[in-house]
Protein backbone atom coordinates (compact mmCIF):
# COMPACT_ATOMS: atom_id res chain seq x y z
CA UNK A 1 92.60 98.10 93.73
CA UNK A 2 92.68 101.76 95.94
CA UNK A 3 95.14 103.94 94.53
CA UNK A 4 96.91 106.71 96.20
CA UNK A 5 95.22 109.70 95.98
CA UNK A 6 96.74 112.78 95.39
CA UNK A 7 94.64 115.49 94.57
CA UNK A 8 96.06 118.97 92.99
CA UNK A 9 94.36 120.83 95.87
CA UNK A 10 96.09 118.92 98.06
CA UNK A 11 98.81 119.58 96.54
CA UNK A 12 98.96 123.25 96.51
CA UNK A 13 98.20 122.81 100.31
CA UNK A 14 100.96 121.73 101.17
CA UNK A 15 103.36 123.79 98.53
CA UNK A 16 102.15 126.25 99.96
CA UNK A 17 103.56 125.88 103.40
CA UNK A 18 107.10 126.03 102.41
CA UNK A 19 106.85 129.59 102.19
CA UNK A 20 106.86 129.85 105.76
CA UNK A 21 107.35 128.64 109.22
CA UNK A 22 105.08 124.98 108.69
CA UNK A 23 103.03 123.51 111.71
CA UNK A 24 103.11 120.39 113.62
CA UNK A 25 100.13 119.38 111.23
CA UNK A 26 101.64 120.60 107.60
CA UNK A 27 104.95 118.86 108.45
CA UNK A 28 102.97 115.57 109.33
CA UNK A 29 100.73 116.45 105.85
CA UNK A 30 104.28 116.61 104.08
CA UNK A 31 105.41 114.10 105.50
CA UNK A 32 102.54 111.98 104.26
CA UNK A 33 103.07 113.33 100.70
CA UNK A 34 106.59 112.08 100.34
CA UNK A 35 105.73 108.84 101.37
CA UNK A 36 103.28 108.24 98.65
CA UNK A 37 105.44 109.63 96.12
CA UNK A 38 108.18 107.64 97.61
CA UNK A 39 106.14 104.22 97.98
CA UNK A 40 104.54 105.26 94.17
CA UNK A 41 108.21 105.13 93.06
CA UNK A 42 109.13 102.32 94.82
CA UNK A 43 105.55 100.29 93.57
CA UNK A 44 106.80 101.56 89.79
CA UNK A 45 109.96 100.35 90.31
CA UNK A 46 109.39 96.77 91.65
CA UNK A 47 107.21 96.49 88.59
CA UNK A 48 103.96 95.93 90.60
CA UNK A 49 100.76 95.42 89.02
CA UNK A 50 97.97 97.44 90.48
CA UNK A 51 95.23 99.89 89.34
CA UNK A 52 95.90 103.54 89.08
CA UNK A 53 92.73 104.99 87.52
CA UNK A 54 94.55 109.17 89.09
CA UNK A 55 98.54 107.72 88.84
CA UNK A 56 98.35 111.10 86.09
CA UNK A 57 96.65 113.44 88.41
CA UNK A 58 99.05 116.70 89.08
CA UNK A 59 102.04 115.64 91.83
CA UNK A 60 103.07 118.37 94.44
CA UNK A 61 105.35 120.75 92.80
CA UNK A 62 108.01 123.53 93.56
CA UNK A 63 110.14 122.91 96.89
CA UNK A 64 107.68 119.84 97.99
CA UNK A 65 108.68 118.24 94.47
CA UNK A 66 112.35 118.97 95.04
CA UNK A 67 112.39 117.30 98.57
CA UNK A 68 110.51 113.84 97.19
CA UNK A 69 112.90 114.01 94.18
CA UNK A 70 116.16 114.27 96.68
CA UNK A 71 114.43 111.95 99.05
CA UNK A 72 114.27 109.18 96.51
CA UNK A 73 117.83 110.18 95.46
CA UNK A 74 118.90 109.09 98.79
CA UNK A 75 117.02 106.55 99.03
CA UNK A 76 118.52 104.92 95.80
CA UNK A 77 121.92 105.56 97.50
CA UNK A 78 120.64 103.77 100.66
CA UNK A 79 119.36 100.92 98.72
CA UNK A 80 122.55 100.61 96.21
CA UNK A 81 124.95 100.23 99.25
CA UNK A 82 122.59 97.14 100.43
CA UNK A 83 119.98 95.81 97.61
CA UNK A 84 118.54 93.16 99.71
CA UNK A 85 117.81 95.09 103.10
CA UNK A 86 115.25 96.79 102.03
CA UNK A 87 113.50 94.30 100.39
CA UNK A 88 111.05 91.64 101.57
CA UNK A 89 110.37 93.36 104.73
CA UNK A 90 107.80 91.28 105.77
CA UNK A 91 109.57 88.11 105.24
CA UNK A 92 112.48 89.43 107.31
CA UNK A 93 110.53 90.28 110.31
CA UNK A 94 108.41 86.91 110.02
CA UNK A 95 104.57 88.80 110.09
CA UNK A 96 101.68 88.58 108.66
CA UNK A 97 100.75 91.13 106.20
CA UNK A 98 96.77 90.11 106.55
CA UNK A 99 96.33 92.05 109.64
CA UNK A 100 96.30 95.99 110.29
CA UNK A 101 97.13 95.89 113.57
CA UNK A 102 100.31 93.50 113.30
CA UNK A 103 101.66 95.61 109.77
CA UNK A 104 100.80 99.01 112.11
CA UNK A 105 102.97 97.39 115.13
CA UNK A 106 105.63 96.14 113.34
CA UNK A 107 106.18 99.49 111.32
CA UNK A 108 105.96 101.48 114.31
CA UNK A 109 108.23 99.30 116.56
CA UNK A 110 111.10 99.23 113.58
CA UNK A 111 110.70 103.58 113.48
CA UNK A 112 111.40 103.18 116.88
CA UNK A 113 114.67 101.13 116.67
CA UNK A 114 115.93 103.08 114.19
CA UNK A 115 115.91 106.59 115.78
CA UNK A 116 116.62 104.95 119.43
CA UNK A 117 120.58 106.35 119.16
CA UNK A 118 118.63 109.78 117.90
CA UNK A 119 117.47 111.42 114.62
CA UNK A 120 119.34 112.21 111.28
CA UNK A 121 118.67 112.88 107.89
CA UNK A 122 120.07 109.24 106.77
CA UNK A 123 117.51 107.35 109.30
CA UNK A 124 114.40 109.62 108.58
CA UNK A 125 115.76 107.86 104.80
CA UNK A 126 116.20 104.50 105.73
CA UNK A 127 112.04 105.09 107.65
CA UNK A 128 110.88 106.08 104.07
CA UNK A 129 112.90 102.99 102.15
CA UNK A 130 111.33 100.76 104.85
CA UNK A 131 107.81 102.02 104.49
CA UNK A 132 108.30 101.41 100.62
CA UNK A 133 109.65 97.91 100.90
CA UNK A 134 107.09 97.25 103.15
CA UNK A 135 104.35 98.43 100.73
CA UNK A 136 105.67 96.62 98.25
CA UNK A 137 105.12 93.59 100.13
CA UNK A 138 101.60 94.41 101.12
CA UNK A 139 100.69 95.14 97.58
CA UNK A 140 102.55 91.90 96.18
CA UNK A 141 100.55 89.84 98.43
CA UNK A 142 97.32 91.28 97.37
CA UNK A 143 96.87 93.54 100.30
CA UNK A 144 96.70 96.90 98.79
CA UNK A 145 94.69 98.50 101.74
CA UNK A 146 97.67 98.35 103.76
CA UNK A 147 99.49 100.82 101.67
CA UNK A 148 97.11 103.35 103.62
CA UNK A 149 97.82 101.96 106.54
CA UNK A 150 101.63 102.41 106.53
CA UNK A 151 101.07 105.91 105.25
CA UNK A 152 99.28 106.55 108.05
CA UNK A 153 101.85 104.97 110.30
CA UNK A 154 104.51 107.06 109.19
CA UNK A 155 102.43 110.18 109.52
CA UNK A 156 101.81 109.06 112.92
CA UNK A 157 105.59 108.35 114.09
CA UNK A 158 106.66 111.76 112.30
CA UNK A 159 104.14 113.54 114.27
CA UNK A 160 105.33 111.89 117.96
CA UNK A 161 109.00 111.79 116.82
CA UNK A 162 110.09 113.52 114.25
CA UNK A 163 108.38 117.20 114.19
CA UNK A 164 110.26 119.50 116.83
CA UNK A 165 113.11 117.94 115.07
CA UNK A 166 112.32 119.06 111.51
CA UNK A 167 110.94 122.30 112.67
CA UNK A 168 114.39 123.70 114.33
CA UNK A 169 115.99 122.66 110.80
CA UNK A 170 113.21 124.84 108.80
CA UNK A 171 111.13 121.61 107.84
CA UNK A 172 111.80 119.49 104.79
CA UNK A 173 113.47 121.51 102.33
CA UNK A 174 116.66 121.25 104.37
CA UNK A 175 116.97 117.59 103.70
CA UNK A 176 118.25 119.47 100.28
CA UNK A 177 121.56 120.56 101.71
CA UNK A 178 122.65 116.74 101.76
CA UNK A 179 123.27 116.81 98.37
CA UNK A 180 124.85 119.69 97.80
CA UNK A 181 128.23 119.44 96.46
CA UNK A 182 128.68 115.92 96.74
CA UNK A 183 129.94 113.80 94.59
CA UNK A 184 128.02 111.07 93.19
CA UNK A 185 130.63 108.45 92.60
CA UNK A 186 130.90 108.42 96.74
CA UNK A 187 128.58 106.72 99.00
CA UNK A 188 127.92 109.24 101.80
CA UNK A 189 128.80 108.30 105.68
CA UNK A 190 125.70 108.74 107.08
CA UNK A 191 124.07 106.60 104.27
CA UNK A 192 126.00 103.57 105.10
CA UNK A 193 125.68 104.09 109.16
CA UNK A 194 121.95 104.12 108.16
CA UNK A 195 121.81 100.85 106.22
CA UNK A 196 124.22 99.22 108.39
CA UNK A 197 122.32 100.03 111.68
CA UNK A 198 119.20 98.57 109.85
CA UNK A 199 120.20 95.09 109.90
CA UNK A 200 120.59 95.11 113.60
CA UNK A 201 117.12 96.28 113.81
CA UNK A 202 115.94 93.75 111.63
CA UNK A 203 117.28 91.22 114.69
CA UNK A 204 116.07 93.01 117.45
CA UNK A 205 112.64 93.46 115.91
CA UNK A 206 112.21 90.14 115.36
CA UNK A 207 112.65 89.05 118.80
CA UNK A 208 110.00 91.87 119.81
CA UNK A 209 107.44 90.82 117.45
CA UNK A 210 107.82 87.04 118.31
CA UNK A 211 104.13 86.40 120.11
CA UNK A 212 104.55 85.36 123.57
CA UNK A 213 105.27 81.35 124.82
């Protein structure tokens, strides 16, 4: 099976950027990084079996390592509070996971719901939690190609959505300050609006996505 590539020239790439003022492109880049990291994690996790001839190649390290490491942080908080929203994706929005074009449209049209009410740190990590469960899916059900795909996706959405957002906050690294003196034992606000909004998107969603009678 294709495994996620992640070369350390990329890598350095996009390190690199965090040393200054990023562009529309390096924070889409980034954003792509943390969501194979993320979906790698996730993938691990689940205790898929796939091929990953480069799963030892050099990850992205310094400030890009410290976001994906507090991203997944957060994301274990989101996914603690509810265990079974973000899991079986596909199954809860009814689609096939044989077809690009259906996986790409039902991604893009949850991102959507989710930031409809506008952006914060605890949807952009309920986007990355869905990408994962989704991938998990797509990878379960032999359709590894589609991991790509939803990469892709969310590079897409972050670049129409998400970057004049992340650029007036500095980029990435700020996503850092959520963690910052709080204590673990409590499940942050903003985490549970997250997971709670998420099932009502789950609803509406499926009503979009229902073909046409």
């Amino acid at each position: 099976m294709e495994v996620l590539r992640r070369s350390s020239v990329f890598a350095a790439e996009v390190m690199e950027v965090f040393d200054r003022s990023p562009t529309d492109k390096e924070l889409v880049s980034q954003a792509k990084a943390l969501c194979r990291d993320y979906i790698n994690s996730r993938l691990v996790q689940a205790g898929v079996s796939w091929s990953k001839p480069e799963y030892n190649a050099p990850v992205p390290g310094g400030k890009l390592a410290e976001v994906s490491t507090i991203l997944l942080r957060l994301g274990d908080e989101l996914e603690y509070i509810r265990p079974n929203v973000y899991r079986n994706i596909a199954r809860q929005l009814n689609i096939s996971l044989h077809s690009e074009s259906v996986v790409s449209d039902a991604f893009l049209a949850v991102a959507a719901q989710i930031f409809t009410a506008g952006i914060t740190w605890g949807k952009v990590v309920s986007l990355y939690a869905v990408a994962a469960g989704l991938a998990v899916d797509c990878v379960r059900h032999a359709q590894p190609a589609m991991v790509h795909t939803i990469v892709d996706c969310l590079g897409e959405f972050v670049r129409k959505t998400l970057v004049t957002w992340l650029k007036r906050r500095g980029g990435w690294a700020d996503i850092t300050k959520c963690v910052v003196n709080t204590d673990p034992s409590l499940r942050s606000h903003w985490l549970v609006a997250a997971v709670c909004s998420f099932g009502h998107f789950l609803k509406a969603i499926f009503f979009v996505l229902l073909p046409e009678r």
